[in-house]
Each structure stands twice: as C-alpha cells, then as structure tokens.
PDB file of N, CA and C in Angstrom:
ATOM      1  N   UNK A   1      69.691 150.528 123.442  1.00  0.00           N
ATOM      2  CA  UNK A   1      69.713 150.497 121.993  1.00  0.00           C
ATOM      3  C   UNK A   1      68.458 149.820 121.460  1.00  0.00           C
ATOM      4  N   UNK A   2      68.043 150.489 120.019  1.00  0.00           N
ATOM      5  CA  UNK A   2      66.840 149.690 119.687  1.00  0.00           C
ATOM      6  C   UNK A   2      67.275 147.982 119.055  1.00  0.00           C
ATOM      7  N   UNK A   3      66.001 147.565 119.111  1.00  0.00           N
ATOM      8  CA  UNK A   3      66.632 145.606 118.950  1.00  0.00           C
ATOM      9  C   UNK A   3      65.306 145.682 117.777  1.00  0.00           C
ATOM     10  N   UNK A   4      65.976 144.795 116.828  1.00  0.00           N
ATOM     11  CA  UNK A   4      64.703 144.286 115.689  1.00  0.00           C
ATOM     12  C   UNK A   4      63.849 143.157 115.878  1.00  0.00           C
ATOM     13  N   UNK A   5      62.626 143.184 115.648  1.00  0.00           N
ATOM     14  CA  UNK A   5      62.426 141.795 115.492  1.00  0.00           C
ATOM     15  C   UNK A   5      61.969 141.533 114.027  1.00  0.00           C
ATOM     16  N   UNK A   6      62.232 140.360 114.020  1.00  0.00           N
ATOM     17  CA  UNK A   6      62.154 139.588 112.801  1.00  0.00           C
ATOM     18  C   UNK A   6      61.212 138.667 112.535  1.00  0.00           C
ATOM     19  N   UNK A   7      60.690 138.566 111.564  1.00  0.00           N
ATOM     20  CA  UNK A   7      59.078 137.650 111.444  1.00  0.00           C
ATOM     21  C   UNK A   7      59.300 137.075 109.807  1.00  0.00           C
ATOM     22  N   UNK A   8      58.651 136.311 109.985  1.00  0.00           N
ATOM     23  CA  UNK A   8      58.429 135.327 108.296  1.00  0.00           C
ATOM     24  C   UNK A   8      59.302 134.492 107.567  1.00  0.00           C
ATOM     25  N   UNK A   9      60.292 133.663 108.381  1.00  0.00           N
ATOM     26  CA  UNK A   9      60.912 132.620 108.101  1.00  0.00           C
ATOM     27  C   UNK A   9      60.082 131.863 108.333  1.00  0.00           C
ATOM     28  N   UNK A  10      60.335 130.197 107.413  1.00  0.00           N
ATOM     29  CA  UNK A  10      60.263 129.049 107.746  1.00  0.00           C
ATOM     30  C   UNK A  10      60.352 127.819 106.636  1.00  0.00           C
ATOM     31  N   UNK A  11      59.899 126.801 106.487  1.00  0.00           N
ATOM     32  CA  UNK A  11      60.644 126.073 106.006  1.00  0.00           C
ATOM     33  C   UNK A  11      59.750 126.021 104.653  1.00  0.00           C
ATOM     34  N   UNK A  12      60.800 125.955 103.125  1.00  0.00           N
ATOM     35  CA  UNK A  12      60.400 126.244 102.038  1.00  0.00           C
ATOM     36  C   UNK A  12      61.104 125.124 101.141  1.00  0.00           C
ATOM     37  N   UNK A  13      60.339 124.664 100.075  1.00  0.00           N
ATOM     38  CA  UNK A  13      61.287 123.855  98.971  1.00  0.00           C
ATOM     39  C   UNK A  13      61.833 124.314  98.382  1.00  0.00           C
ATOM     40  N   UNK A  14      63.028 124.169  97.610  1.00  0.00           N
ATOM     41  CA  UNK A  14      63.975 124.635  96.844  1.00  0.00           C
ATOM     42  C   UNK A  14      62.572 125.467  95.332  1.00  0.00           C
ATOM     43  N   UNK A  15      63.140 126.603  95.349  1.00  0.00           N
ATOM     44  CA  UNK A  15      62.402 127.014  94.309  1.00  0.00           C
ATOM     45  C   UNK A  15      61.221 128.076  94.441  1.00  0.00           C
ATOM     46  N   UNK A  16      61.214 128.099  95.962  1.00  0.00           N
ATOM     47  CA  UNK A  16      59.884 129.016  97.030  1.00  0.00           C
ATOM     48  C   UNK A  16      59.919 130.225  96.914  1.00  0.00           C
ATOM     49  N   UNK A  17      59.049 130.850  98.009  1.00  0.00           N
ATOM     50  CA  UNK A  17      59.611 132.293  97.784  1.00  0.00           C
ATOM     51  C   UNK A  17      58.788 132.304  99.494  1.00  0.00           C
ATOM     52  N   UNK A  18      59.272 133.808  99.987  1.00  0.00           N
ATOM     53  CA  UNK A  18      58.922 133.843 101.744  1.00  0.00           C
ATOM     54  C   UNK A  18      59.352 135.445 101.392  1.00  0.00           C
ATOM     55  N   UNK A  19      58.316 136.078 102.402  1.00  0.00           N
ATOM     56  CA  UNK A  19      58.869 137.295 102.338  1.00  0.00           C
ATOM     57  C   UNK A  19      59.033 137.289 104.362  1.00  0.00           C
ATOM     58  N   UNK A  20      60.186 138.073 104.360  1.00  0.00           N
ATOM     59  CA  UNK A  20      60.455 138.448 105.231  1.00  0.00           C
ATOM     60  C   UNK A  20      59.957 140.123 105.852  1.00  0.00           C
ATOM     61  N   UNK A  21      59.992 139.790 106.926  1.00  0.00           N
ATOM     62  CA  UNK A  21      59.717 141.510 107.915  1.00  0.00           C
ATOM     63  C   UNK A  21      60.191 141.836 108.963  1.00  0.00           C
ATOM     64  N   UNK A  22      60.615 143.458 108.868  1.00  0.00           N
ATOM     65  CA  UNK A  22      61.746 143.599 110.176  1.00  0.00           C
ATOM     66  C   UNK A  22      60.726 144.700 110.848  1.00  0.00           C
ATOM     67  N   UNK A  23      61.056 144.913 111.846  1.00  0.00           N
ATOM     68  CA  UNK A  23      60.538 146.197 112.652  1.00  0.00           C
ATOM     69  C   UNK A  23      61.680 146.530 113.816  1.00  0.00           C
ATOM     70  N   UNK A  24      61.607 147.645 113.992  1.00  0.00           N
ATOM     71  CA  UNK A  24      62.881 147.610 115.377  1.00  0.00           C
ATOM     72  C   UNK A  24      61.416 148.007 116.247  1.00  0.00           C
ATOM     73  N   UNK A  25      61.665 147.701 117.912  1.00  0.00           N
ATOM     74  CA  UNK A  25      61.169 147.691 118.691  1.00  0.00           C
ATOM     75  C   UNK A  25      61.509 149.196 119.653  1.00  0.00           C
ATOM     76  N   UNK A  26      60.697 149.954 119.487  1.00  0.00           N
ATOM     77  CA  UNK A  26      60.811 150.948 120.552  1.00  0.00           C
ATOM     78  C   UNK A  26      61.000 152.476 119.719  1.00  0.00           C
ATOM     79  N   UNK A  27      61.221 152.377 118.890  1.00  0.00           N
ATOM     80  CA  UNK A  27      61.099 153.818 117.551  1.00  0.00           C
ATOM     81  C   UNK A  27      61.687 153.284 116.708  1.00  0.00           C
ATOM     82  N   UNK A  28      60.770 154.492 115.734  1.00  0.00           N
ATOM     83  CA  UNK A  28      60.701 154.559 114.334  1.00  0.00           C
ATOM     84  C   UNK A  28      61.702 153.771 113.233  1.00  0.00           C
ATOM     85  N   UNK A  29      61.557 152.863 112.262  1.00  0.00           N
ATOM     86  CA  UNK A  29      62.877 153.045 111.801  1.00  0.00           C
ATOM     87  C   UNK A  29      63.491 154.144 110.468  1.00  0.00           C
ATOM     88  N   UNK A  30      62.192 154.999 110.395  1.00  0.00           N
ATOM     89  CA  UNK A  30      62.519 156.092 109.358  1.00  0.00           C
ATOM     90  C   UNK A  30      64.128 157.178 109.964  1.00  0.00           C
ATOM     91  N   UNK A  31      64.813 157.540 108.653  1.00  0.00           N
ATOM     92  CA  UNK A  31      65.744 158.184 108.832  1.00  0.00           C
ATOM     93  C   UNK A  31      66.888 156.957 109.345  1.00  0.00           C
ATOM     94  N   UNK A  32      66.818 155.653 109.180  1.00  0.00           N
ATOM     95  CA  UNK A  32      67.929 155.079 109.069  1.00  0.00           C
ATOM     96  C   UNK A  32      67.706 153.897 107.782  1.00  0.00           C
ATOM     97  N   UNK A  33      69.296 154.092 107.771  1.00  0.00           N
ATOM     98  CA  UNK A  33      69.419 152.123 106.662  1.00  0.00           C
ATOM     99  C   UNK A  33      69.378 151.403 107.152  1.00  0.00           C
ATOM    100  N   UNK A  34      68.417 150.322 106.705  1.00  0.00           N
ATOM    101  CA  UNK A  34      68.387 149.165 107.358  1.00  0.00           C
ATOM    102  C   UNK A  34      68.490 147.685 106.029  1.00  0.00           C
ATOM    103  N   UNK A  35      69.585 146.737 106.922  1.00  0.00           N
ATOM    104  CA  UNK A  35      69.934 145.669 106.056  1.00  0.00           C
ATOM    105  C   UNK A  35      69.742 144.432 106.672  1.00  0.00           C
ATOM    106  N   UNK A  36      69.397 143.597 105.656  1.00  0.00           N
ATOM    107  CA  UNK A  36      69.535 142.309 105.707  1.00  0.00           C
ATOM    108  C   UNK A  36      70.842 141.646 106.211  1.00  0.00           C
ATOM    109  N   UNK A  37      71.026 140.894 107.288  1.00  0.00           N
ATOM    110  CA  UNK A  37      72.039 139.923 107.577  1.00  0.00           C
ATOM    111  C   UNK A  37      71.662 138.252 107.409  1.00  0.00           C
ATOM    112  N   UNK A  38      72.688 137.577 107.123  1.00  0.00           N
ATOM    113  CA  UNK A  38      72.090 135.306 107.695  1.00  0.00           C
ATOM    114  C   UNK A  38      73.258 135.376 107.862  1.00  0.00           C
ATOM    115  N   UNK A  39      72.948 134.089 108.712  1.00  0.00           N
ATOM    116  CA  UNK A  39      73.854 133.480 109.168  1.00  0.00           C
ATOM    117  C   UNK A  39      73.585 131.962 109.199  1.00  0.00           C
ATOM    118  N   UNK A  40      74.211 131.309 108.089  1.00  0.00           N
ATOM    119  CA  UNK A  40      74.007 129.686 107.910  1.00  0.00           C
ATOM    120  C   UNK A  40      75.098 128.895 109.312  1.00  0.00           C
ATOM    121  N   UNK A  41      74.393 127.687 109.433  1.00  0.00           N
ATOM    122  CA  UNK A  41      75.537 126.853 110.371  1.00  0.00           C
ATOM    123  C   UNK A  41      77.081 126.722 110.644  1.00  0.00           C
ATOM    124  N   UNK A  42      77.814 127.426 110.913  1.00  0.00           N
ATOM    125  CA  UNK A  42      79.057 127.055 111.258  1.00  0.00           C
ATOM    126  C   UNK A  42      79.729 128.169 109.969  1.00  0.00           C
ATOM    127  N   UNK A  43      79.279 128.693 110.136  1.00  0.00           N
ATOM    128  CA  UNK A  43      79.384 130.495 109.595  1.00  0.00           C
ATOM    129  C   UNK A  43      79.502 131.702 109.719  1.00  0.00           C
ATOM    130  N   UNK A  44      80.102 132.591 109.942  1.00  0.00           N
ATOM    131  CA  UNK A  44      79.963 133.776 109.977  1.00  0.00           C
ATOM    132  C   UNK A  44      78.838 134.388 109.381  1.00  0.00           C
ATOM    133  N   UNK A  45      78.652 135.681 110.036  1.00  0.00           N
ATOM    134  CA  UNK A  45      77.070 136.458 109.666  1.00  0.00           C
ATOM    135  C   UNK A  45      77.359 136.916 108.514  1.00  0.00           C
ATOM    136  N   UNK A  46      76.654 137.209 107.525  1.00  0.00           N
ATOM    137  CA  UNK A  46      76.972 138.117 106.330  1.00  0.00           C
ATOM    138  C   UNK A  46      76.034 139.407 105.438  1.00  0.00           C
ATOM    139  N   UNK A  47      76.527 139.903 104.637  1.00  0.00           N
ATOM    140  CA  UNK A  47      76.022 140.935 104.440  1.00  0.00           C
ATOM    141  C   UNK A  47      74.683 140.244 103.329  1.00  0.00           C
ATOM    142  N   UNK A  48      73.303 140.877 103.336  1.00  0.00           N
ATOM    143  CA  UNK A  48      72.604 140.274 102.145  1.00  0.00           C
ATOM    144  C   UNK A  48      72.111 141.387 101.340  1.00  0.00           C
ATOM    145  N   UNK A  49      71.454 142.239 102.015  1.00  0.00           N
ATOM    146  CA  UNK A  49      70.940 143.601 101.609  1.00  0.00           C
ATOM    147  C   UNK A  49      71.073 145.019 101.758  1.00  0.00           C
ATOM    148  N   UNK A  50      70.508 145.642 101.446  1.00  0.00           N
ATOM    149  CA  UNK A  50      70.473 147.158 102.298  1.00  0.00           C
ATOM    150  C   UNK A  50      69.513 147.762 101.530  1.00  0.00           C
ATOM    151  N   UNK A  51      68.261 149.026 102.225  1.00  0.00           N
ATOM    152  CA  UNK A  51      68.243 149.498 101.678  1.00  0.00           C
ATOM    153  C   UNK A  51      67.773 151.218 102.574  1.00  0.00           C
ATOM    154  N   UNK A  52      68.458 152.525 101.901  1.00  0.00           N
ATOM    155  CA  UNK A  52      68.335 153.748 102.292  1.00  0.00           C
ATOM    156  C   UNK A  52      66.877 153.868 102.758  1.00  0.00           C
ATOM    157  N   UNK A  53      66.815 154.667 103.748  1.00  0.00           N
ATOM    158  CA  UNK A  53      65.993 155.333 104.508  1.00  0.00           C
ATOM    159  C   UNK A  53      64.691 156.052 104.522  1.00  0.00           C
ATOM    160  N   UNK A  54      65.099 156.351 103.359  1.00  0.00           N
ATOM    161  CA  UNK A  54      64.073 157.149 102.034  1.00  0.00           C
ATOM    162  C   UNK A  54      63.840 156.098 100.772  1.00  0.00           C
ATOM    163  N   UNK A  55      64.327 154.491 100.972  1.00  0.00           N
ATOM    164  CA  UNK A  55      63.926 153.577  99.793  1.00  0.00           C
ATOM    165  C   UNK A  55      64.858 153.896  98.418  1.00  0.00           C
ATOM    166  N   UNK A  56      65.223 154.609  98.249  1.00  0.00           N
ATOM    167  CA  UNK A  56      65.616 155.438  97.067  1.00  0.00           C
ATOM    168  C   UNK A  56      66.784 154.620  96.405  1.00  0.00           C
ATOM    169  N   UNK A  57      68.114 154.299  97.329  1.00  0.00           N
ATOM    170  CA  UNK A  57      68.863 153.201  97.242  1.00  0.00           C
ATOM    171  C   UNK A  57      69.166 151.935  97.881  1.00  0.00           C
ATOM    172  N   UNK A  58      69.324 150.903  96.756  1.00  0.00           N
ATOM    173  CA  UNK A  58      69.122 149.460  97.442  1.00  0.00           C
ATOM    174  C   UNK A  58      71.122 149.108  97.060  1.00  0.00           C
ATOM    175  N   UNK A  59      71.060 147.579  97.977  1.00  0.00           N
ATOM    176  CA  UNK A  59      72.695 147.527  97.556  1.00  0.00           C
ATOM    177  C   UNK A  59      72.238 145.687  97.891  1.00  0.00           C
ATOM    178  N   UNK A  60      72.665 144.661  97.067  1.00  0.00           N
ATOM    179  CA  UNK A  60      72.185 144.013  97.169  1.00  0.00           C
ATOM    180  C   UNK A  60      73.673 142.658  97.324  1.00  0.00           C
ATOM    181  N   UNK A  61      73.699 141.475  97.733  1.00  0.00           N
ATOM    182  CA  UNK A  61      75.026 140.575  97.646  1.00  0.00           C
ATOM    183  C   UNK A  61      74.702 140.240  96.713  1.00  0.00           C
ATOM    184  N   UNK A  62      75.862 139.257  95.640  1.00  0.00           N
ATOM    185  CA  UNK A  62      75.803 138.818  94.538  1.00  0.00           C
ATOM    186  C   UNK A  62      74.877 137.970  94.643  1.00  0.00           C
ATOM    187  N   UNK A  63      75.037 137.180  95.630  1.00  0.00           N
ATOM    188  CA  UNK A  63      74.450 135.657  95.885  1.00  0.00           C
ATOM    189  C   UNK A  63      72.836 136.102  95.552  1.00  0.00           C
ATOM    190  N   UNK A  64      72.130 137.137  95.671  1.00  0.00           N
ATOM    191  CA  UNK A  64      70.843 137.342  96.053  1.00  0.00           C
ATOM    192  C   UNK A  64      70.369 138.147  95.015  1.00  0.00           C
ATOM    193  N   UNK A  65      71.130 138.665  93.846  1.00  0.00           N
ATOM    194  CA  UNK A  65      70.464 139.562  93.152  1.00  0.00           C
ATOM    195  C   UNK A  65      69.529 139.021  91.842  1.00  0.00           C
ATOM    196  N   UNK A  66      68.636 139.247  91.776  1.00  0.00           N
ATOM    197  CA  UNK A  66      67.714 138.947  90.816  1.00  0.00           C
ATOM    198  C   UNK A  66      66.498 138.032  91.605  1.00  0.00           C
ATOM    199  N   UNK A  67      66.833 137.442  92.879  1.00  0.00           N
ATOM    200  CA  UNK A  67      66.219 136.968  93.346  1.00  0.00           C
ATOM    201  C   UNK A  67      65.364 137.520  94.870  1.00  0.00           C
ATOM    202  N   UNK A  68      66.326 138.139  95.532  1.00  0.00           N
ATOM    203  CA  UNK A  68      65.601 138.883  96.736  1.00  0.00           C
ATOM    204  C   UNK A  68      65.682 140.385  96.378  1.00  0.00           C
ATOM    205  N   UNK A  69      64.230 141.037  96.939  1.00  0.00           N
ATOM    206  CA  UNK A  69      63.824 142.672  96.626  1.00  0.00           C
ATOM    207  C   UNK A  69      64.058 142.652  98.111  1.00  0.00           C
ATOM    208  N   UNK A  70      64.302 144.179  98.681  1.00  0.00           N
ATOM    209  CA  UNK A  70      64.458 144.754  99.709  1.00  0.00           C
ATOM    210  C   UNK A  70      63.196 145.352  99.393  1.00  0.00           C
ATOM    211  N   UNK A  71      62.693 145.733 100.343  1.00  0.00           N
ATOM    212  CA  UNK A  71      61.232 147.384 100.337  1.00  0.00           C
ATOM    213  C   UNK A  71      60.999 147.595 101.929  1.00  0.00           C
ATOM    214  N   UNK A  72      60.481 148.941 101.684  1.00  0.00           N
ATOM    215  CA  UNK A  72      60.070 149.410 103.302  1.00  0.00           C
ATOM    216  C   UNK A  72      58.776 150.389 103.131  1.00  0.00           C
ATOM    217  N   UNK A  73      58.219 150.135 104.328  1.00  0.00           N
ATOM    218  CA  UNK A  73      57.249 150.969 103.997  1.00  0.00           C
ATOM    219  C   UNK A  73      57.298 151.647 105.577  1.00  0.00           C
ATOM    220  N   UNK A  74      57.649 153.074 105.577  1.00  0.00           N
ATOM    221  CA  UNK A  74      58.012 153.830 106.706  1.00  0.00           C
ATOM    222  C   UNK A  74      56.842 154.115 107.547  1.00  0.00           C
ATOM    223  N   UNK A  75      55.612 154.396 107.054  1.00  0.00           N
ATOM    224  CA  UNK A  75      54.489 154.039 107.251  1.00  0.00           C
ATOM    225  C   UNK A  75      53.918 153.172 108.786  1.00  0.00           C
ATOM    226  N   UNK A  76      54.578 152.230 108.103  1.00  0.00           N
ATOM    227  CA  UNK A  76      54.208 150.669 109.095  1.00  0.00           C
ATOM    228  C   UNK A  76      55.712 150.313 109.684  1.00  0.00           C
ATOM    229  N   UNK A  77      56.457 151.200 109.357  1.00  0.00           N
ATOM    230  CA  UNK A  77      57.996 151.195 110.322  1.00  0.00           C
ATOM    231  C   UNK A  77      58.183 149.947 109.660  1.00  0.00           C
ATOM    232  N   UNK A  78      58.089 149.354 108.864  1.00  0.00           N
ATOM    233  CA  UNK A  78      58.797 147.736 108.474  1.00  0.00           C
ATOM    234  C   UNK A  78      59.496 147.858 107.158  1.00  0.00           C
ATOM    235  N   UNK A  79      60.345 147.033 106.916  1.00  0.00           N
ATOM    236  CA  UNK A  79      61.190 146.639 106.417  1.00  0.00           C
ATOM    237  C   UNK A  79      60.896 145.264 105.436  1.00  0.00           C
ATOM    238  N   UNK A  80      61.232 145.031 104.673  1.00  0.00           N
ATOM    239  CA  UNK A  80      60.345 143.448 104.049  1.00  0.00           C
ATOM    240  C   UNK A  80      62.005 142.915 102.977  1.00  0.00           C
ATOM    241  N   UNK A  81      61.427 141.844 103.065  1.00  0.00           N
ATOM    242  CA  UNK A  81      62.740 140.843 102.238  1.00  0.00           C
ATOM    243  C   UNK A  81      61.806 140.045 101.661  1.00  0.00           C
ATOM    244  N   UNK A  82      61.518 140.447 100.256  1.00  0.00           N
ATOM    245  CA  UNK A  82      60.975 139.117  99.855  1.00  0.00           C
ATOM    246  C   UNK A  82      61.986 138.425  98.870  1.00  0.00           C
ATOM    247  N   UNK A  83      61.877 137.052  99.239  1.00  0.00           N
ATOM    248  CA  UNK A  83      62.874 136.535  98.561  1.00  0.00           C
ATOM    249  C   UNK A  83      62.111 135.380  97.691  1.00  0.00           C
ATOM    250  N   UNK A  84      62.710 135.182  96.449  1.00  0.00           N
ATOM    251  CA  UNK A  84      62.239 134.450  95.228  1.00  0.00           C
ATOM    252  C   UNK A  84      63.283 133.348  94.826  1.00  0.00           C
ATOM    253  N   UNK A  85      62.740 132.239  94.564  1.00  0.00           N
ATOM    254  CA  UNK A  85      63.795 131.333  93.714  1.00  0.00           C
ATOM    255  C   UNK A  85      64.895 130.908  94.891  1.00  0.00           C
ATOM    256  N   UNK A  86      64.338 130.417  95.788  1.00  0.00           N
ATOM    257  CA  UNK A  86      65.265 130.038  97.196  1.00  0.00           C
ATOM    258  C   UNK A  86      65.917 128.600  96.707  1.00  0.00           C
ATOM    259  N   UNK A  87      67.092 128.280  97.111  1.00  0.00           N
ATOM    260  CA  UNK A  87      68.099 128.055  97.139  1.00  0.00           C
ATOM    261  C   UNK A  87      68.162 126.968  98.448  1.00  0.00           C
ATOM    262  N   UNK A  88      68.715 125.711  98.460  1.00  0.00           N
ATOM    263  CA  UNK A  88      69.238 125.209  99.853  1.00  0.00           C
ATOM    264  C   UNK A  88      70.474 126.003 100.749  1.00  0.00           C
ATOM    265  N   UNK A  89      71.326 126.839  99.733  1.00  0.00           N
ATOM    266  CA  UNK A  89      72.429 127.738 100.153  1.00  0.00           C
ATOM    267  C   UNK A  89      71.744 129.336 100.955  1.00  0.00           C
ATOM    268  N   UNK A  90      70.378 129.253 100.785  1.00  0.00           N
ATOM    269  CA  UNK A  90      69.910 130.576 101.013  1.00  0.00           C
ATOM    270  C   UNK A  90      69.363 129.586 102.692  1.00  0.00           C
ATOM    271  N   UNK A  91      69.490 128.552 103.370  1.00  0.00           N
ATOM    272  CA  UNK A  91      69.116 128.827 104.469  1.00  0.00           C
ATOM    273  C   UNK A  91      70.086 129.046 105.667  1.00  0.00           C
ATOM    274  N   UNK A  92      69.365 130.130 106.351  1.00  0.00           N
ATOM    275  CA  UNK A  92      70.248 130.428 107.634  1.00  0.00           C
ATOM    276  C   UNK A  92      69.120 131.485 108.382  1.00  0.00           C
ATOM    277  N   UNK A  93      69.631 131.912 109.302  1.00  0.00           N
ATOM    278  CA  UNK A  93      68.970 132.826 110.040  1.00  0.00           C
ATOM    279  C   UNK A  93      69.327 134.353 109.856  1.00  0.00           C
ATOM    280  N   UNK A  94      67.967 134.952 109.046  1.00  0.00           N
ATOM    281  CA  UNK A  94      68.061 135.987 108.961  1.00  0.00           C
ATOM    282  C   UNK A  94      67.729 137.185 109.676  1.00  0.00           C
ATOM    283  N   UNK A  95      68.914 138.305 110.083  1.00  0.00           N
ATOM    284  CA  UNK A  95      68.730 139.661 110.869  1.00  0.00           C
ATOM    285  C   UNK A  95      68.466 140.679 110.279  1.00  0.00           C
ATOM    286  N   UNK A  96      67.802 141.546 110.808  1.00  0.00           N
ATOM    287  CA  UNK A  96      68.017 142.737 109.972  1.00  0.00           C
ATOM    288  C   UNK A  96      68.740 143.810 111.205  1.00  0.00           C
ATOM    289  N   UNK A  97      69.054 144.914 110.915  1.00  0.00           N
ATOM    290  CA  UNK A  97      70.170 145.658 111.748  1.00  0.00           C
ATOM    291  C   UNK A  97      70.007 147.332 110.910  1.00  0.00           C
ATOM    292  N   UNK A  98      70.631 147.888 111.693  1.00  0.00           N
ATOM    293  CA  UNK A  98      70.983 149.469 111.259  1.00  0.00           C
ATOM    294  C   UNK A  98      72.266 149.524 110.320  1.00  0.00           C
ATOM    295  N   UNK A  99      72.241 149.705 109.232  1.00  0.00           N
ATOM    296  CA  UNK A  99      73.483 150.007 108.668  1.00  0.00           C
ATOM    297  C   UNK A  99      73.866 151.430 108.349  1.00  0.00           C
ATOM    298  N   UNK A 100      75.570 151.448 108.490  1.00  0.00           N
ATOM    299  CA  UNK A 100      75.858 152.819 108.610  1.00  0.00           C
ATOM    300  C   UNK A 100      76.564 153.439 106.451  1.00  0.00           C
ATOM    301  N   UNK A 101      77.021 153.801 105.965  1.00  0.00           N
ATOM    302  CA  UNK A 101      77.654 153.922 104.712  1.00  0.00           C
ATOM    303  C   UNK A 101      78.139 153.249 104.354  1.00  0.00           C
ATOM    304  N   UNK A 102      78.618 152.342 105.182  1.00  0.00           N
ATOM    305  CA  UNK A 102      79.573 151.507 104.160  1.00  0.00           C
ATOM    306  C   UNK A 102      78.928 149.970 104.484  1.00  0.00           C
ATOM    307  N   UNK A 103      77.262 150.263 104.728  1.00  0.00           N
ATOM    308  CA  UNK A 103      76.825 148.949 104.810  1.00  0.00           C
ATOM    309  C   UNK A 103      77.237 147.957 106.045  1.00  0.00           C
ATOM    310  N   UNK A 104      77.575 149.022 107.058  1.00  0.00           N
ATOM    311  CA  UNK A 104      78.034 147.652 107.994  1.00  0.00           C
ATOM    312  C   UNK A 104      76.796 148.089 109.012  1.00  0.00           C
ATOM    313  N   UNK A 105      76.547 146.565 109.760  1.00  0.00           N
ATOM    314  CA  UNK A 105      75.688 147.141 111.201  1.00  0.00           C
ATOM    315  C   UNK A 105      76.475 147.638 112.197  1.00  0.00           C
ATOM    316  N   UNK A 106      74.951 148.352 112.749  1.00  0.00           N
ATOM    317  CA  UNK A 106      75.318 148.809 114.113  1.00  0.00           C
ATOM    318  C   UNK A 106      74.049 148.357 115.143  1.00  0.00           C
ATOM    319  N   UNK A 107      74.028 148.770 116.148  1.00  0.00           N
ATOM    320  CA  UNK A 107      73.100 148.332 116.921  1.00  0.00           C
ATOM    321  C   UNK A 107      73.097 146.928 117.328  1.00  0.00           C
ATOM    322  N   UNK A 108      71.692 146.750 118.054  1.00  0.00           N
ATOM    323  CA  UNK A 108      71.477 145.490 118.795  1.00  0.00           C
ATOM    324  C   UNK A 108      71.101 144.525 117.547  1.00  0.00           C
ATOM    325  N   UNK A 109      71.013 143.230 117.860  1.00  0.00           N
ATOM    326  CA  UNK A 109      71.070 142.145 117.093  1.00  0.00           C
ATOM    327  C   UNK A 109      69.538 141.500 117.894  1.00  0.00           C
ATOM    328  N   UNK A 110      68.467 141.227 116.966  1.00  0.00           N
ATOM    329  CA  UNK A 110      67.321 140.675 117.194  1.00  0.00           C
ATOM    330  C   UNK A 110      67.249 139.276 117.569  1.00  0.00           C
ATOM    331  N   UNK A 111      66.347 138.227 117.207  1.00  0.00           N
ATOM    332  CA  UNK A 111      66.401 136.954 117.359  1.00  0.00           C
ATOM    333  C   UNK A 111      66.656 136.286 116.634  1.00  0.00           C
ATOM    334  N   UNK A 112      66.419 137.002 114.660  1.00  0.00           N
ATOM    335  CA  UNK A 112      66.329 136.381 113.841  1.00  0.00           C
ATOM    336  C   UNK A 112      65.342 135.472 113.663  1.00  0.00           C
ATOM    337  N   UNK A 113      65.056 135.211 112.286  1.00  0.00           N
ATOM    338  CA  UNK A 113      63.886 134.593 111.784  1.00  0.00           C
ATOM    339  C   UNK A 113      64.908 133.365 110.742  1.00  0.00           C
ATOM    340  N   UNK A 114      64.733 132.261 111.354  1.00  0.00           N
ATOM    341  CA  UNK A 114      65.059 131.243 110.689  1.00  0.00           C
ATOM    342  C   UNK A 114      64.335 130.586 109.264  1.00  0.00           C
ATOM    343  N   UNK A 115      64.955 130.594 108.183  1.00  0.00           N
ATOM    344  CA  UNK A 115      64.569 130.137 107.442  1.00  0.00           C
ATOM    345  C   UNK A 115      65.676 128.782 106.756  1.00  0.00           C
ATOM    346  N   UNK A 116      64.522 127.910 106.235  1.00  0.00           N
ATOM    347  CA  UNK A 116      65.120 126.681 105.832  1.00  0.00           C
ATOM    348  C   UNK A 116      64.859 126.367 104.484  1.00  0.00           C
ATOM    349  N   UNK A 117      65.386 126.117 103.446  1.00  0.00           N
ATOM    350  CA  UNK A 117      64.974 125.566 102.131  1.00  0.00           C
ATOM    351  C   UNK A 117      65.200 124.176 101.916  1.00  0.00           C
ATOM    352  N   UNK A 118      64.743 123.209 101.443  1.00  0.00           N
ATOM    353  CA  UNK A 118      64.703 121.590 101.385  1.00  0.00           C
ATOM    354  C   UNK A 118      65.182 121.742 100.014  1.00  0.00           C
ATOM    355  N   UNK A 119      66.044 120.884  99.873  1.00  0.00           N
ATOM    356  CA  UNK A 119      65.629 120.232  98.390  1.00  0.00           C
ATOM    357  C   UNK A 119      65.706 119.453  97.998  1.00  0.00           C
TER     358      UNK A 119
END
C-alpha cells in the first residue's frame, strides 16, 4: 500500500500560521481524496480536512474552518494544509491519508508531522 509522508510541522505561538505538505510515496496522488488527520495526546485520531481529487471540493471540521485551507497541486503530487490563526488546541500530529466518500481513510498511515502551538 502507498504510505504518505508528511513535512512542515513544528513549533508555533499561539496566533501562527505553518503550512503543511503531504506526498504519498511510490505513485501519484492524482485521482484520489486526500485528507487531513491529528491526533493530540491521549486522543483519538480525527477528521480535519478533505479535499477531491480534481480540488474542486473541500470538506472542512468545524474546529478549523476559516482558519485552515486545504490545496493540491497534482502537478507536484502534494497536498498542502496551510493553517492560520493556530490555536494551543490545534497541536497534535498531523496525517494525511486516502479518503474514500464519506471522508473516512484508507490506506497506510505515514509518520506524521508534529506540530506544537505555545501560548
């Protein structure tokens, strides 16, 4: 199965912004959805983003809207999270993954890119 890796966490003050980047390793990620997952300490993983294949539709968690954009550029096979107006509640380790319609993953699970907000 393909595995993502994840790049552009790290540690930010309350109020920052970090963009994140996914790539899956080994083909393309055109012709699939691909979403944002974190997972804070002593937590379950959760849903943050998504967006279609073709860019066209995004689906975003409450917690994150107005503040994190999804984009991809199929191009460069990547995936990007930039996120704005960070939060101490916004740190955890973020995945990105294959999502199927109803927004859930599938596939392998990367290393994640840890990000931290101070405040």
């Amino acid at each position: 199965q393909v595995q993502f890796v994840e790049s552009g966490g790290g540690l930010v003050q309350a109020g920052g912004s970090l963009r994140l980047s996914c790539a899956p390793s080994g083909r393309s990620s055109s012709g699939y959805d691909i979403g944002w997952f974190r997972q804070a300490p002593g937590k379950e993983r959760e849903f943050v983003v998504s967006i279609s294949w073709l860019g066209t539709s995004t689906r975003y968690a409450d917690s994150v809207k107005g503040r994190f954009t999804i984009s991809r550029d199929n191009a460069k096979n990547t995936v990007y999270l930039q996120m704005n107006s960070l939060k101490a509640e916004d740190t955890a380790v973020y995945y990105c993954n294959n999502v199927d319609f109803r927004w859930r993953p599938f596939g392998s699970w990367g290393q994640g890119t840890q990000v931290t907000v101070s405040s």
